[in-house]
Protein backbone atom coordinates (compact mmCIF):
# COMPACT_ATOMS: atom_id res chain seq x y z
CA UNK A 1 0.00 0.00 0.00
CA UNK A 2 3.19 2.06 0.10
CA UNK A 3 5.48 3.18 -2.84
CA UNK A 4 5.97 5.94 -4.91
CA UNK A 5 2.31 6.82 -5.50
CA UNK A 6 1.94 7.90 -1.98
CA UNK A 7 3.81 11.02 -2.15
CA UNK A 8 1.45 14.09 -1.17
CA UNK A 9 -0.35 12.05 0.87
CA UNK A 10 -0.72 11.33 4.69
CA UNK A 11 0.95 7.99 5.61
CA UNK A 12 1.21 5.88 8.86
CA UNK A 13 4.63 3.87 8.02
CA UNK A 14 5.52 1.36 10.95
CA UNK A 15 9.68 0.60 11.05
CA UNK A 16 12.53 -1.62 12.28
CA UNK A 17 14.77 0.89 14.77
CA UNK A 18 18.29 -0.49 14.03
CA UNK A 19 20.26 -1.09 17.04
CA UNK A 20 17.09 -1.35 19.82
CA UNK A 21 15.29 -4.18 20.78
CA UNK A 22 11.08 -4.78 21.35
CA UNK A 23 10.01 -6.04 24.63
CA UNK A 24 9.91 -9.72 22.88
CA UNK A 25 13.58 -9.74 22.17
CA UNK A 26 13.10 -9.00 18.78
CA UNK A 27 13.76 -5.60 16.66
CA UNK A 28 12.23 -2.72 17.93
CA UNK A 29 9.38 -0.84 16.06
CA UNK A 30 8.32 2.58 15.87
CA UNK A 31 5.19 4.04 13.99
CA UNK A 32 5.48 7.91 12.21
CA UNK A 33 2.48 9.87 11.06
CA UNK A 34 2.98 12.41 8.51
CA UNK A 35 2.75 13.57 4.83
CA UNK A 36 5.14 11.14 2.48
CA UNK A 37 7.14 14.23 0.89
CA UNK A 38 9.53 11.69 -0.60
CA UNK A 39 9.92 8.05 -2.26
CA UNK A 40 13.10 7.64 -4.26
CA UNK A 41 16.95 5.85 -3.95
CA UNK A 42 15.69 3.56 -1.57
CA UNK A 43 14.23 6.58 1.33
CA UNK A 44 11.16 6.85 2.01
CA UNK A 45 10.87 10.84 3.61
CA UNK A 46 7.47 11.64 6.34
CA UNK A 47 6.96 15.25 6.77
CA UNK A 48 5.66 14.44 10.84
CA UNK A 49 4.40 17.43 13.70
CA UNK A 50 8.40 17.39 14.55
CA UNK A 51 9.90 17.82 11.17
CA UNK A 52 10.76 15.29 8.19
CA UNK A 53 11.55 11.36 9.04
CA UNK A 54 14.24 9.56 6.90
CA UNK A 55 13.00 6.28 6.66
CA UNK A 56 15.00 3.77 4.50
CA UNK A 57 12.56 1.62 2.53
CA UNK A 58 13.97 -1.15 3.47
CA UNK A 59 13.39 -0.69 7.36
CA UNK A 60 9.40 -0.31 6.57
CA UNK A 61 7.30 -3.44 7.90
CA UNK A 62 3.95 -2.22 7.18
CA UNK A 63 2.10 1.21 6.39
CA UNK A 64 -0.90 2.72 4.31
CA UNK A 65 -2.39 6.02 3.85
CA UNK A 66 -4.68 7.45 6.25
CA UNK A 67 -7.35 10.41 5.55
CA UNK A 68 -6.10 13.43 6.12
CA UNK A 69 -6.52 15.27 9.32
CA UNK A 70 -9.77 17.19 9.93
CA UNK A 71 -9.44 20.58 9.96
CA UNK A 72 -10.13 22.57 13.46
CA UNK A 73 -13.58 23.69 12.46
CA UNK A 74 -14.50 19.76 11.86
CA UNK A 75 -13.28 18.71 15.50
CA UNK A 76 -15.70 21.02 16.57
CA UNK A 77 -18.93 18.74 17.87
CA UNK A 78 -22.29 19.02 16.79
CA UNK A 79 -23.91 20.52 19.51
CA UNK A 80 -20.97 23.63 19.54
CA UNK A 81 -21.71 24.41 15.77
CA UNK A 82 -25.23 24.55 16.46
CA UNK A 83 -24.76 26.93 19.28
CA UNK A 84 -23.12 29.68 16.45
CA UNK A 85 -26.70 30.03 15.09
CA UNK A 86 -28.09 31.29 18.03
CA UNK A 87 -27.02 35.14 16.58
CA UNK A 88 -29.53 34.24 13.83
CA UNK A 89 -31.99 35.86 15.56
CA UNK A 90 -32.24 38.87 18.36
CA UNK A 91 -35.18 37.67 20.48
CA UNK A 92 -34.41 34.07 21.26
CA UNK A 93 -34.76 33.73 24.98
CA UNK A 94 -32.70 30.54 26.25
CA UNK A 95 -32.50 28.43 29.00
CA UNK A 96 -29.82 25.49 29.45
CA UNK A 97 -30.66 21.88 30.92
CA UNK A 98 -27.06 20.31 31.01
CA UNK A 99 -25.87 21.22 27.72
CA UNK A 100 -29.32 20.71 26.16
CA UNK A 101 -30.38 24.26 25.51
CA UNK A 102 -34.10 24.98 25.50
CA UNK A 103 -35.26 27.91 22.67
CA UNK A 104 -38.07 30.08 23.15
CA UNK A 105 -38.62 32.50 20.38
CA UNK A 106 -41.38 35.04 21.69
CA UNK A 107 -43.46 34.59 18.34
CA UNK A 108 -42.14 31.85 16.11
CA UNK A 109 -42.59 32.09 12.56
CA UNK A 110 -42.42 28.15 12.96
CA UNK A 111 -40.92 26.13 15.38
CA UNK A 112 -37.81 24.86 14.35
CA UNK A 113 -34.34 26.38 15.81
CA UNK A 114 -35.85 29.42 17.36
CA UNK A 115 -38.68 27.15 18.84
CA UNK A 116 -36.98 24.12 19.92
CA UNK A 117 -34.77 22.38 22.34
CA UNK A 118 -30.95 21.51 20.91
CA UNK A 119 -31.32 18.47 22.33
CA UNK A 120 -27.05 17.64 21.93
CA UNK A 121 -24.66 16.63 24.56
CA UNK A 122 -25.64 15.90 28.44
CA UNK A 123 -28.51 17.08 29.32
CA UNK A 124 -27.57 16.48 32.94
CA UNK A 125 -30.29 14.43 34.33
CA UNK A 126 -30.99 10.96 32.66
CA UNK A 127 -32.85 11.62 29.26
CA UNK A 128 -36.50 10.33 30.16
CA UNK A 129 -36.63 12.88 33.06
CA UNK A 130 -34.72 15.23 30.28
CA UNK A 131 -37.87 14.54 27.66
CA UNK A 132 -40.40 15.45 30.45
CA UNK A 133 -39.30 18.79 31.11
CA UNK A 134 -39.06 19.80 27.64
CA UNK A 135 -42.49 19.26 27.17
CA UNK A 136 -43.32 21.18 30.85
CA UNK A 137 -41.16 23.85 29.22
CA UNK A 138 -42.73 23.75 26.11
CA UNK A 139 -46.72 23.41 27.14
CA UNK A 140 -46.59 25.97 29.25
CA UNK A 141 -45.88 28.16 26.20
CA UNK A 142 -48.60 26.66 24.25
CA UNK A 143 -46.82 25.35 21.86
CA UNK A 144 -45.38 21.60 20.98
CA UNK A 145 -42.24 20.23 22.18
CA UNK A 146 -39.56 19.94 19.76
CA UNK A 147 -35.88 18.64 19.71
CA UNK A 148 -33.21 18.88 17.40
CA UNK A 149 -30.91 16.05 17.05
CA UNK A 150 -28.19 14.71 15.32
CA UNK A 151 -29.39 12.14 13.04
CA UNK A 152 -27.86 8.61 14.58
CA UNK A 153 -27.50 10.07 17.94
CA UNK A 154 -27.75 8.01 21.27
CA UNK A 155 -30.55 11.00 21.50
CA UNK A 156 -32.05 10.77 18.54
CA UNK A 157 -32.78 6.83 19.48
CA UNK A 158 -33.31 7.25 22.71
CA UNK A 159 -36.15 10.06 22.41
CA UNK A 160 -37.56 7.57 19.43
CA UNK A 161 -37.65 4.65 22.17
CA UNK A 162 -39.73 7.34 24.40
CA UNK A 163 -42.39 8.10 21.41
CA UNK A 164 -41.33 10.64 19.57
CA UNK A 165 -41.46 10.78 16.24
CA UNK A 166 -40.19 12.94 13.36
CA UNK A 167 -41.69 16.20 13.24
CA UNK A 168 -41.68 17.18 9.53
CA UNK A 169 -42.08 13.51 8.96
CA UNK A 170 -42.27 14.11 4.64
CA UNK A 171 -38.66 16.63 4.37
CA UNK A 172 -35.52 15.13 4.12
CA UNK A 173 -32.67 15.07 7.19
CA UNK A 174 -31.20 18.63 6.81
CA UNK A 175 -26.97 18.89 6.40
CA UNK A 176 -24.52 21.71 8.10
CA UNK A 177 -22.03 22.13 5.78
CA UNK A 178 -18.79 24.39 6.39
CA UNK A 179 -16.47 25.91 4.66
CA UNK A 180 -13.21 28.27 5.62
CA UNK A 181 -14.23 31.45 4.83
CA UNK A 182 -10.73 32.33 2.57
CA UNK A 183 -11.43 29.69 0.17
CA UNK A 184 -15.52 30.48 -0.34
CA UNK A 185 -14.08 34.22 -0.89
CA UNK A 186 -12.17 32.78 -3.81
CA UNK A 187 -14.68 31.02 -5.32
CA UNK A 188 -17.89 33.65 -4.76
CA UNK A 189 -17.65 36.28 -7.66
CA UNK A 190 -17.40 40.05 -7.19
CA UNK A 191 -20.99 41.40 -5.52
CA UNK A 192 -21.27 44.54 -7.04
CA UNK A 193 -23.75 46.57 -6.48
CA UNK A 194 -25.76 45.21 -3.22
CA UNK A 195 -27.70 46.82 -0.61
CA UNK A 196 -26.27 45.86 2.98
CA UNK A 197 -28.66 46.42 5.97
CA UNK A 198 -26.65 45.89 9.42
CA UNK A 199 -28.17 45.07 12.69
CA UNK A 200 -25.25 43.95 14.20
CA UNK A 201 -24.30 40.80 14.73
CA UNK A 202 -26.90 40.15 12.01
CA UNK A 203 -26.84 41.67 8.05
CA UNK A 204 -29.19 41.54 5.10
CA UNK A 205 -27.69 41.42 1.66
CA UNK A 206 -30.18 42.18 -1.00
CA UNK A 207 -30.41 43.16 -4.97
CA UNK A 208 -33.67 45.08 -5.20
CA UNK A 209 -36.76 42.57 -4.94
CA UNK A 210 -35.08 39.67 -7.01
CA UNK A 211 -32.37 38.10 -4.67
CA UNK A 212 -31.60 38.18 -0.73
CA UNK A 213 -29.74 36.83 1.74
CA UNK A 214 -28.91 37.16 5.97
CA UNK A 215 -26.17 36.72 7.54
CA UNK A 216 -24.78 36.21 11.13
CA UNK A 217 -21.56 36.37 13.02
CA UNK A 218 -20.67 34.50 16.24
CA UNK A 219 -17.40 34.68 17.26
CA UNK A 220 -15.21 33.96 14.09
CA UNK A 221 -17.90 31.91 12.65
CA UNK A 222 -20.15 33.69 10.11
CA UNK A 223 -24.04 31.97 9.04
CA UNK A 224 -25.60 32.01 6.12
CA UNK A 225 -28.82 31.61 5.73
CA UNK A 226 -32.09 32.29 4.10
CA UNK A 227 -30.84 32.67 0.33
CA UNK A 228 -33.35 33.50 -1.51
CA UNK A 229 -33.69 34.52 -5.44
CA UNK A 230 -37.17 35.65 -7.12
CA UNK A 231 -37.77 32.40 -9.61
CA UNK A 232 -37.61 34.98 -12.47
CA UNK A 233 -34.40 35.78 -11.57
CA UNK A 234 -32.56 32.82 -11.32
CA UNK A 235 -29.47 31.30 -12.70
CA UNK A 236 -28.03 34.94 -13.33
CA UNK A 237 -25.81 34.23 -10.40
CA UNK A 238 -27.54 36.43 -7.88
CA UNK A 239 -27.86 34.22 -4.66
CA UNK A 240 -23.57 33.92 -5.07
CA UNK A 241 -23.60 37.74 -5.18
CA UNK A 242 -25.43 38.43 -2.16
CA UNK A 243 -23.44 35.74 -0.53
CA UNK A 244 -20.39 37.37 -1.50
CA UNK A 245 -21.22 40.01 -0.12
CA UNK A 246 -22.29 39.05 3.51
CA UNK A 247 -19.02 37.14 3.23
CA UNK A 248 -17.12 39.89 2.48
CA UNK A 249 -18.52 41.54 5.82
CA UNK A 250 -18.31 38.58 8.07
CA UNK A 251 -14.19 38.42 6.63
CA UNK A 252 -14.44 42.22 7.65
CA UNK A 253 -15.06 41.38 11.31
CA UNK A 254 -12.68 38.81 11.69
CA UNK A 255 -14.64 35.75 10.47
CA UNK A 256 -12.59 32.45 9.40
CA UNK A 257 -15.16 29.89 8.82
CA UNK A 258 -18.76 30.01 7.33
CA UNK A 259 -21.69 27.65 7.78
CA UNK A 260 -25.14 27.06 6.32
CA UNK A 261 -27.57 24.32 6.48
CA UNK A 262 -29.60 22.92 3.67
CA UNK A 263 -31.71 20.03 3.51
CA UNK A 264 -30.52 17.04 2.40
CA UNK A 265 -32.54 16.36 -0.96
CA UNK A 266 -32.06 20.14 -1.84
CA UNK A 267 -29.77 18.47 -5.24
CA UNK A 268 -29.67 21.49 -6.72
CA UNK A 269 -28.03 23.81 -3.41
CA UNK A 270 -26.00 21.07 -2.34
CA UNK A 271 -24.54 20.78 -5.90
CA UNK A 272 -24.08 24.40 -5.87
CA UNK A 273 -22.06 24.50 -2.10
CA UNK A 274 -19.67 21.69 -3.31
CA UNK A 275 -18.54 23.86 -5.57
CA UNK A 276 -17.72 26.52 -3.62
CA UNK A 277 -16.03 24.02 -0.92
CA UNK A 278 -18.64 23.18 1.38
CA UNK A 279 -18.63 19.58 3.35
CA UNK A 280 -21.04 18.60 5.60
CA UNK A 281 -20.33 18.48 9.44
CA UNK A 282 -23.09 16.64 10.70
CA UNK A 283 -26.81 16.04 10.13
CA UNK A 284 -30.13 16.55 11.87
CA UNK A 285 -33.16 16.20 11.82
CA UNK A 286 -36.48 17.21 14.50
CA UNK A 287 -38.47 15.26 16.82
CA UNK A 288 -41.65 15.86 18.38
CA UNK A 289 -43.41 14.63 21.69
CA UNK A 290 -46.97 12.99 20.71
């Protein structure tokens, strides 16, 4: 699984150390991690955290490539990411239960993140007594209790196993997908001309009535969301322009990574955010008490 071909790429290479011996007796081995910068004249070269490894080939016992290394943003867990959209909007009272946080958006357009519990992480007490006071919390608003989950969760099973089902039971899981911020600046076009309306943290790109799109910072994480563009108006490249434009002000204040969240059979958007770098960091999907 080694040779030449794995130059450029992230390696694991296990090797004899000459002169030591393994707690069996026999030669002792050693494992490096690193980029292969080098196959040739019988040296194999790992660029490691400590510097470059001269390994001669004929040392190597075993070794393969590995993926490469998330980037910081993707260590990040689910439930953190989630918490960067909380800046989406500016009336969103919260109220933690472990690290559950419960949302309660005076008047919610709809429920969803404004109007739900980010039900991610401990929520401190064990998770039937958790479900419970999410819908005390909940009812005594008059509305109906809803959690967001990751998709696959011990959560997400768990609250299934207590009776609740999917909430918009017909849509697809929906995807947050992330990007660093330097590389969707090289791939958005110029805006141009586009009408910026700040409420800081928040900002609302717009081109007249025919495209739009809001933006929020957290921290050095920037959101996009609601991209809109009048159907007579599209595929003229307008929703990248207003994007490029809220991305230019998020990179303004300091912002190094941007986010948005799509759902999942949205072909056409997720097609679109590939190209301009996107992955996808997790999934989720809403549950609600019967």
């Amino acid at each position: 699984m080694l040779g030449p071909h794995v130059v450029g790429q992230r390696v694991v290479v296990r090797r004899i150390v000459r002169g030591e011996r393994g707690p069996s007796g026999g030669p002792a081995l050693t494992d490096v991690l690193g980029v292969c910068t080098t196959w040739a004249d019988g040296v194999c070269v790992v660029e490691g955290p400590d510097g470059p490894v001269e390994i001669a080939i004929a040392d190597i016992v075993s070794g393969k490539p590995v993926p490469p290394r998330p980037s910081v943003r993707h260590r990040v867990s689910p439930r953190d990411a989630e918490l960067h959209s909380l800046t989406m909007w500016d009336d969103v009272p919260t109220r933690p239960l472990g690290e559950w946080v419960l949302r309660s958006r005076v008047t919610p357009v709809e429920i969803g993140r404004a109007g739900s519990v980010l039900a991610m992480g401990d929520p401190g007490v064990p998770l039937p007594a958790a479900a419970a006071e999410v819908v005390d919390h909940y009812t005594a608003l008059g509305w109906p209790a809803w959690a967001q989950v990751e998709v696959g969760s011990d959560v997400d099973l768990e609250l299934v196993s207590l009776g609740w089902v999917p909430a918009r039971p017909d849509e697809a899981d929906s995807l947050f997908e992330l990007v660093a911020l330097s590389r969707l600046q090289r791939a958005l076009p110029d805006p141009g001309d586009i009408t910026l309306e700040l409420d800081h943290p928040r900002a609302v790109a717009t081109i007249g009535s025919l495209a739009r799109a809001r933006g929020a910072i957290d921290g050095d994480w920037l959101g996009l969301h609601d991209i809109w563009v009048s159907p007579e108006a599209r595929r003229q490249g307008l929703a990248l322009r207003v994007m490029a434009e809220l991305v230019d002000w998020g990179a303004s204040l300091g912002a190094t990574t941007a986010y948005l969240q799509v759902r999942g059979d949205n072909g056409a958007a997720l097609a679109l955010y590939a190209r301009l770098g996107f992955v996808t960091h997790h999934s989720y999907r809403y549950l609600k008490a019967l």
